[in-house]
Each structure stands twice: as structure tokens, then as C-alpha cells.
PDB file of N, CA and C in Angstrom:
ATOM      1  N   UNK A   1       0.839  -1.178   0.000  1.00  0.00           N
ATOM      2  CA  UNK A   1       0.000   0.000   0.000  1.00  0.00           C
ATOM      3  C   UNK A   1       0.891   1.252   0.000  1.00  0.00           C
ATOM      4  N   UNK A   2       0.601   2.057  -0.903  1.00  0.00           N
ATOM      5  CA  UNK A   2       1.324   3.246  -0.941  1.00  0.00           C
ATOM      6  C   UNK A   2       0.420   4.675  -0.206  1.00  0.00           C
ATOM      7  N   UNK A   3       1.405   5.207   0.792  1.00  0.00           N
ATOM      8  CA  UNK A   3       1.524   6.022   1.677  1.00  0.00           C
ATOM      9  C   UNK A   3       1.181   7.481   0.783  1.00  0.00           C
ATOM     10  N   UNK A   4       0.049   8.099   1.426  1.00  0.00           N
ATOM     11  CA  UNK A   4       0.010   9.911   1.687  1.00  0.00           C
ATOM     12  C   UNK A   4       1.110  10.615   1.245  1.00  0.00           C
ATOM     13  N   UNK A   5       2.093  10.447   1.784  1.00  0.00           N
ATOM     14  CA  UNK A   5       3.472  10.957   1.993  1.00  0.00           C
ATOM     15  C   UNK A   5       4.143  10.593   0.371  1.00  0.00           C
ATOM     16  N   UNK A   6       3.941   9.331   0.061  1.00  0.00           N
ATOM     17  CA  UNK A   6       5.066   8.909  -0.940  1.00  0.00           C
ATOM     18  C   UNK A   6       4.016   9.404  -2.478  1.00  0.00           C
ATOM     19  N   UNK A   7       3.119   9.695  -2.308  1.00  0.00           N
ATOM     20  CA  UNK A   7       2.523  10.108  -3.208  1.00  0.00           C
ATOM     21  C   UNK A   7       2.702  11.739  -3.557  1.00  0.00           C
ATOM     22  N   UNK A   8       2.704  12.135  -2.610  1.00  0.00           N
ATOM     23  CA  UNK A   8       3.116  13.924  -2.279  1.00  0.00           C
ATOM     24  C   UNK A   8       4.290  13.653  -2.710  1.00  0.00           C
ATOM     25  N   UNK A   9       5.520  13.031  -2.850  1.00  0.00           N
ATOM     26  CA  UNK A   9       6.736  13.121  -3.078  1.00  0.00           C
ATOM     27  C   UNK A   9       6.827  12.892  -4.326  1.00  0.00           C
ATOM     28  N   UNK A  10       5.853  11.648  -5.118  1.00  0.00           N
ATOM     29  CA  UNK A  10       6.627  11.645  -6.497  1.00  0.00           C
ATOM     30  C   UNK A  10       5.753  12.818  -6.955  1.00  0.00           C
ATOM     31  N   UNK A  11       4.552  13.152  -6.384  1.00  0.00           N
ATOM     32  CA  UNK A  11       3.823  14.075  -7.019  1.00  0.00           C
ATOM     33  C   UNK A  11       5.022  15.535  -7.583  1.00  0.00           C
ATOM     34  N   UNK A  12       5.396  15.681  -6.413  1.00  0.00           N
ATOM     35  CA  UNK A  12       6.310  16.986  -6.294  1.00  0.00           C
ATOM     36  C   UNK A  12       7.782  16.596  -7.177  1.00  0.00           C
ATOM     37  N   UNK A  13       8.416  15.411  -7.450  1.00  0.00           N
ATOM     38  CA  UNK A  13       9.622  15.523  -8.043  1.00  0.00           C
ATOM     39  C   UNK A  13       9.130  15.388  -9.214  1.00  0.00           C
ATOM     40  N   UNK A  14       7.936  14.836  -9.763  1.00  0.00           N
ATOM     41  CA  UNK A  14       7.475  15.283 -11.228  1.00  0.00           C
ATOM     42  C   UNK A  14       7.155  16.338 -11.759  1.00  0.00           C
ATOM     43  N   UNK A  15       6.231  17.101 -10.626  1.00  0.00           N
ATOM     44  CA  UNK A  15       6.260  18.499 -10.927  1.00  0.00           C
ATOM     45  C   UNK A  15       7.809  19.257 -10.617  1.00  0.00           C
ATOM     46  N   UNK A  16       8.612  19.120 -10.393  1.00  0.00           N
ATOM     47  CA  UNK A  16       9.911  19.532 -10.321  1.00  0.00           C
ATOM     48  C   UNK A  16      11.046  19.121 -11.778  1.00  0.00           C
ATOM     49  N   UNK A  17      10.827  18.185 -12.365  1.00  0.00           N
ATOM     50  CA  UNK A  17      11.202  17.599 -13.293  1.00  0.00           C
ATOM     51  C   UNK A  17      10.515  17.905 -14.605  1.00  0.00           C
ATOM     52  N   UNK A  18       9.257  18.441 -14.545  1.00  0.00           N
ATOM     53  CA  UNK A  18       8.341  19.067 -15.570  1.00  0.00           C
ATOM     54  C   UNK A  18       9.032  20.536 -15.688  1.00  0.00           C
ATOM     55  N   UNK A  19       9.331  21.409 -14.224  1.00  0.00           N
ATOM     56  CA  UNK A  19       9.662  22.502 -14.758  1.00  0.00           C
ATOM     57  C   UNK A  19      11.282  22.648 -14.961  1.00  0.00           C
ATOM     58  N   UNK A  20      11.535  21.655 -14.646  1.00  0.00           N
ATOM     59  CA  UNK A  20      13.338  21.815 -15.528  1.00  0.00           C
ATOM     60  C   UNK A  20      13.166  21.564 -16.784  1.00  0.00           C
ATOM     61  N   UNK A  21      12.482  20.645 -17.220  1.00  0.00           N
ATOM     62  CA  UNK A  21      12.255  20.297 -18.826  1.00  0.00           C
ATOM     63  C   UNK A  21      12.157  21.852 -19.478  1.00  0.00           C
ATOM     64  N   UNK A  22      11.042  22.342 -19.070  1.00  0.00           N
ATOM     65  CA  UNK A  22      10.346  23.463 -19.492  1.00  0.00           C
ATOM     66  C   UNK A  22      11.643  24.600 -19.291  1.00  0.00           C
ATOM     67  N   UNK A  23      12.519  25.009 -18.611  1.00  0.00           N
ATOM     68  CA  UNK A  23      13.496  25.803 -18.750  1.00  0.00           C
ATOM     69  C   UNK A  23      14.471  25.440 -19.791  1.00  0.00           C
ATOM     70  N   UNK A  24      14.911  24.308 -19.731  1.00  0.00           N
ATOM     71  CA  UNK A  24      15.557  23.972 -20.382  1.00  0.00           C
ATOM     72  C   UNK A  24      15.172  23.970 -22.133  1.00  0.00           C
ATOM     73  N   UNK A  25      14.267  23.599 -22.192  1.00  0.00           N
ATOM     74  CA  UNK A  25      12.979  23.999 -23.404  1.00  0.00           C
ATOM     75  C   UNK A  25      13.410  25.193 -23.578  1.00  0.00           C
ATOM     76  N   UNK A  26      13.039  26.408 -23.228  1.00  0.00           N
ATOM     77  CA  UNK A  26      13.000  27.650 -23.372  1.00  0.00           C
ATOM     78  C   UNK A  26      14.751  28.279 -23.460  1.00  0.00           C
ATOM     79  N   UNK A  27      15.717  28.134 -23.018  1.00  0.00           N
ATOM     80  CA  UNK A  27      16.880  27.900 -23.117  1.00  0.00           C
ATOM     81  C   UNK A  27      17.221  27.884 -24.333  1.00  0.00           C
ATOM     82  N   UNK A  28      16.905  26.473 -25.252  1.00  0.00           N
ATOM     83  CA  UNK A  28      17.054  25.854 -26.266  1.00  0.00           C
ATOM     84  C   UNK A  28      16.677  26.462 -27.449  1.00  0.00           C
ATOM     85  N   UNK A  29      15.221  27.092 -27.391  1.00  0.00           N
ATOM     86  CA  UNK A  29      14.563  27.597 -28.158  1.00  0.00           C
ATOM     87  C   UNK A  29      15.390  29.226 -28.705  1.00  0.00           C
ATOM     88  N   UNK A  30      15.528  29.532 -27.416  1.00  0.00           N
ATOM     89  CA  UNK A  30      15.750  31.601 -27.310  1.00  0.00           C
ATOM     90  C   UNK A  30      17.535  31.044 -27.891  1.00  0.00           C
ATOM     91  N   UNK A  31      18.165  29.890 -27.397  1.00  0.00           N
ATOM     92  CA  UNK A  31      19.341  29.737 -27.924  1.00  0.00           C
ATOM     93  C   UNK A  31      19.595  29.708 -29.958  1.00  0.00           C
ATOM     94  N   UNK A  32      18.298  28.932 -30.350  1.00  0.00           N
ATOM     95  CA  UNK A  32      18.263  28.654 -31.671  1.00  0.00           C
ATOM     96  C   UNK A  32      18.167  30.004 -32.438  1.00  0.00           C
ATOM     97  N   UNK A  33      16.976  30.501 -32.084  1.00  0.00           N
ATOM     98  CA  UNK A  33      16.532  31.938 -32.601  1.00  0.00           C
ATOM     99  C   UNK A  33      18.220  32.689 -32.702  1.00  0.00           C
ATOM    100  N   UNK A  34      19.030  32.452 -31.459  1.00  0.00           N
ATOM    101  CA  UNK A  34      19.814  33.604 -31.977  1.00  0.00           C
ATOM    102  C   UNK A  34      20.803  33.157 -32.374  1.00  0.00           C
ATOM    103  N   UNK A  35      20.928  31.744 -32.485  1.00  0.00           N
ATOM    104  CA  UNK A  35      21.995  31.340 -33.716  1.00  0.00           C
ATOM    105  C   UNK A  35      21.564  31.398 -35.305  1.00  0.00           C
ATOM    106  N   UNK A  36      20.009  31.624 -35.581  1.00  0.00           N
ATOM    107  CA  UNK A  36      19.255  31.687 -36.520  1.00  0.00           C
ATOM    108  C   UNK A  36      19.526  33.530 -37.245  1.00  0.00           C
ATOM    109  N   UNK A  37      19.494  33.941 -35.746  1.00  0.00           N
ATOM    110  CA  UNK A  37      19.804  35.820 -36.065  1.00  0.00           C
ATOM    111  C   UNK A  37      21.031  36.036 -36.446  1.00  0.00           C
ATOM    112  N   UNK A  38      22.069  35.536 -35.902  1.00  0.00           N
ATOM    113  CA  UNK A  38      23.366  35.815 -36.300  1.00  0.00           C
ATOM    114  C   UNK A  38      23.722  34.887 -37.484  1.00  0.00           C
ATOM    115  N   UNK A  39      23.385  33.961 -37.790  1.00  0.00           N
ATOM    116  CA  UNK A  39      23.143  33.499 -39.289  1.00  0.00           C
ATOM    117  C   UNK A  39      23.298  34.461 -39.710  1.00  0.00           C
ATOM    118  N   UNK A  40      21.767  35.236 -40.207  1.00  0.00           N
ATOM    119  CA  UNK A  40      21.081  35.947 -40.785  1.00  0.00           C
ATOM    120  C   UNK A  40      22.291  36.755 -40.992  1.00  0.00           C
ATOM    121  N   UNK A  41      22.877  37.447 -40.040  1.00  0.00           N
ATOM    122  CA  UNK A  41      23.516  38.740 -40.260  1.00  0.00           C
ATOM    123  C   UNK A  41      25.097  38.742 -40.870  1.00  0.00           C
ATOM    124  N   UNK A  42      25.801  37.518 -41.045  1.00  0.00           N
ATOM    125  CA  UNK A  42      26.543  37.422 -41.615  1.00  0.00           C
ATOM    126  C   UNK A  42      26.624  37.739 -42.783  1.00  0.00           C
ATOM    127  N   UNK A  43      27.402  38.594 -43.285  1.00  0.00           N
ATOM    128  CA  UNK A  43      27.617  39.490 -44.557  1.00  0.00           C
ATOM    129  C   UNK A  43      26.911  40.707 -44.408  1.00  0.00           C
ATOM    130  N   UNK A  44      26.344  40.915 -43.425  1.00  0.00           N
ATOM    131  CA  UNK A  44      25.555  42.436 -43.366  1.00  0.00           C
ATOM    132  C   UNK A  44      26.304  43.441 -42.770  1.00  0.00           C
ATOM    133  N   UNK A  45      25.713  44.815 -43.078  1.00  0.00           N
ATOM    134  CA  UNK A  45      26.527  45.279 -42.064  1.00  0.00           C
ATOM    135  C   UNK A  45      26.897  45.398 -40.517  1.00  0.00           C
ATOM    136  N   UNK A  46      25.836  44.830 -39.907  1.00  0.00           N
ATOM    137  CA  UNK A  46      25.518  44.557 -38.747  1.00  0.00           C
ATOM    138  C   UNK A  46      26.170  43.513 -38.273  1.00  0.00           C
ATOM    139  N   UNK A  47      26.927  42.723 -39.121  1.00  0.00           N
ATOM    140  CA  UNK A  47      27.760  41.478 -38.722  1.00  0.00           C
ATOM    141  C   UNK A  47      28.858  41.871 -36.924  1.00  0.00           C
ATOM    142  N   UNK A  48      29.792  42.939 -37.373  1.00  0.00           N
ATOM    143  CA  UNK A  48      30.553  42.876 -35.974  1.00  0.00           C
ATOM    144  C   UNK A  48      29.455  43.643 -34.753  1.00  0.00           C
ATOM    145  N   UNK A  49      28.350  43.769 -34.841  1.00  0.00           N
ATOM    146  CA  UNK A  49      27.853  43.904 -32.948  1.00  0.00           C
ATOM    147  C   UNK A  49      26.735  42.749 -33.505  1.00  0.00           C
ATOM    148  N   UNK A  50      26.906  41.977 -33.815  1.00  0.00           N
ATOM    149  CA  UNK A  50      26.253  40.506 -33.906  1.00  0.00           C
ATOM    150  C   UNK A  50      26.935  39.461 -33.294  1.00  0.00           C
ATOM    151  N   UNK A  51      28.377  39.658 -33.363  1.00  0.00           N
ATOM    152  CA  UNK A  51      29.422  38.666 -32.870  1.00  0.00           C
ATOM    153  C   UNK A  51      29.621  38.542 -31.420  1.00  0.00           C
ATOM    154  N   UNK A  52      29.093  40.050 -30.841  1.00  0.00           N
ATOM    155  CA  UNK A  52      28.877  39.693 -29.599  1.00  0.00           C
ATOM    156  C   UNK A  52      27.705  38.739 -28.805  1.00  0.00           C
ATOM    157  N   UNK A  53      26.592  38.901 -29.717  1.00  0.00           N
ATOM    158  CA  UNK A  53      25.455  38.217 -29.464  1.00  0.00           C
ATOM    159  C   UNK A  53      25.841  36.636 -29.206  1.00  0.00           C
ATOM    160  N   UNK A  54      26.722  36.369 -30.777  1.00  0.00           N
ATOM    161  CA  UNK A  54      26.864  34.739 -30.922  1.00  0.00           C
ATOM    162  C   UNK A  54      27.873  34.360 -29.535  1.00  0.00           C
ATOM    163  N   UNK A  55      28.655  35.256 -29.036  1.00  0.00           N
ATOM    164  CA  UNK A  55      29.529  34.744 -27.979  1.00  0.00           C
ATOM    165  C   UNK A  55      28.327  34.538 -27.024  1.00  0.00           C
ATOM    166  N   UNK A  56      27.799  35.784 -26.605  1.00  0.00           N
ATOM    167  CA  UNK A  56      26.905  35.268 -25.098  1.00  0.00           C
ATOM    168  C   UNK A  56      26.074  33.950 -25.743  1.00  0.00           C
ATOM    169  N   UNK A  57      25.604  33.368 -26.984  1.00  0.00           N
ATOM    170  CA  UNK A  57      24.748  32.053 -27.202  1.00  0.00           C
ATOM    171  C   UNK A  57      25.744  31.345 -26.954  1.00  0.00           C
ATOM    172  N   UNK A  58      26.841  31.238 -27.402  1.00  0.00           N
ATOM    173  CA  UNK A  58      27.785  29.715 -27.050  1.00  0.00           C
ATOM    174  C   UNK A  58      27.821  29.718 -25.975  1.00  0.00           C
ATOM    175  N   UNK A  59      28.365  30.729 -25.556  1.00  0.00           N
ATOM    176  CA  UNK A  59      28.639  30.589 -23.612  1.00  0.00           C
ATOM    177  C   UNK A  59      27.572  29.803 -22.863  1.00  0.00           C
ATOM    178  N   UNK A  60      26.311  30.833 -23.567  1.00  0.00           N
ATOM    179  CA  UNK A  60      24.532  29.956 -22.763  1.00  0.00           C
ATOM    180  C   UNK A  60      24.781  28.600 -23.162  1.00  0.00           C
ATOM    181  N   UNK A  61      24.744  27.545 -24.318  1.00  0.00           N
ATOM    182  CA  UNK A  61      24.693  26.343 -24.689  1.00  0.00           C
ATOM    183  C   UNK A  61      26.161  25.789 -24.154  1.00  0.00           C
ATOM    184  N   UNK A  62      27.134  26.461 -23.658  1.00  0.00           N
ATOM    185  CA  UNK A  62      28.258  25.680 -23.065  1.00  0.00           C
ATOM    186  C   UNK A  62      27.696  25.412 -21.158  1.00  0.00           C
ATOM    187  N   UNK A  63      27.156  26.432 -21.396  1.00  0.00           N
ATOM    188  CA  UNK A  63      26.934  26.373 -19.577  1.00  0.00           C
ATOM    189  C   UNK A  63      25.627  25.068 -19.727  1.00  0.00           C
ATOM    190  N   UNK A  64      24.665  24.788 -21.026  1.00  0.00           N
ATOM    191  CA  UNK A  64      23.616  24.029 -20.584  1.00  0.00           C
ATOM    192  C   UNK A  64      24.179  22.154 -20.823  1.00  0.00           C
ATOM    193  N   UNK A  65      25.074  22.620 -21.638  1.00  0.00           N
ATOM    194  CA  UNK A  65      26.065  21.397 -22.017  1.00  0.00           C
ATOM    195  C   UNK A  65      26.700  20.645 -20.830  1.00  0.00           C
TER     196      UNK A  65
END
């Protein structure tokens, strides 16, 4: 028979495990977009204050790595 208690617990590490997914999700996503933007801007003139952008994305996907 499973316990009050042990039900509250997986209840809560699933809901805990749902919202890491979901950050991590969102992470991933805002990470793509701006490897998608700095794509884009290669050959433009906007290329060198773009390069700063692509550093802070690697850094983000090295830290989620």
C-alpha cells in the first residue's frame, strides 16, 4: 500500500522535473533563434555587434552542455 506521503513526493519531483524540462525547453529555443539571427547577419553590415550576441549564445549552450 502506498503512503500519503510517498505520493506527495513523487507528485512533487514530477512536478519539479516538468519545470526543468520546461526551462531547459526555453533555453534551447531563445538559444536557436539567436543562432538563426546571427546566421542571418553574416555578410551584413551589422555582422561585428552581432558577434557579440553569438559569444553570449555559445557561452549559454556551453553552460547548458
Amino acid at each position: 500500500e502506498v503512503s500519503a506521503d510517498k505520493v506527495r513526493c513523487a507528485v512533487g519531483g514530477a512536478f519539479l522535473v516538468a519545470s526543468a524540462d520546461i526551462t531547459v525547453l526555453l533555453a534551447l529555443v531563445r538559444l536557436v533563434s539567436l543562432l538563426v539571427h546571427d546566421a542571418a547577419a553574416v555578410g551584413t553590415k551589422e555582422y561585428a555587434g552581432e558577434q557579440a550576441h553569438f559569444v553570449i549564445t555559445v557561452g549559454a549552450f556551453a553552460l547548458l552542455a
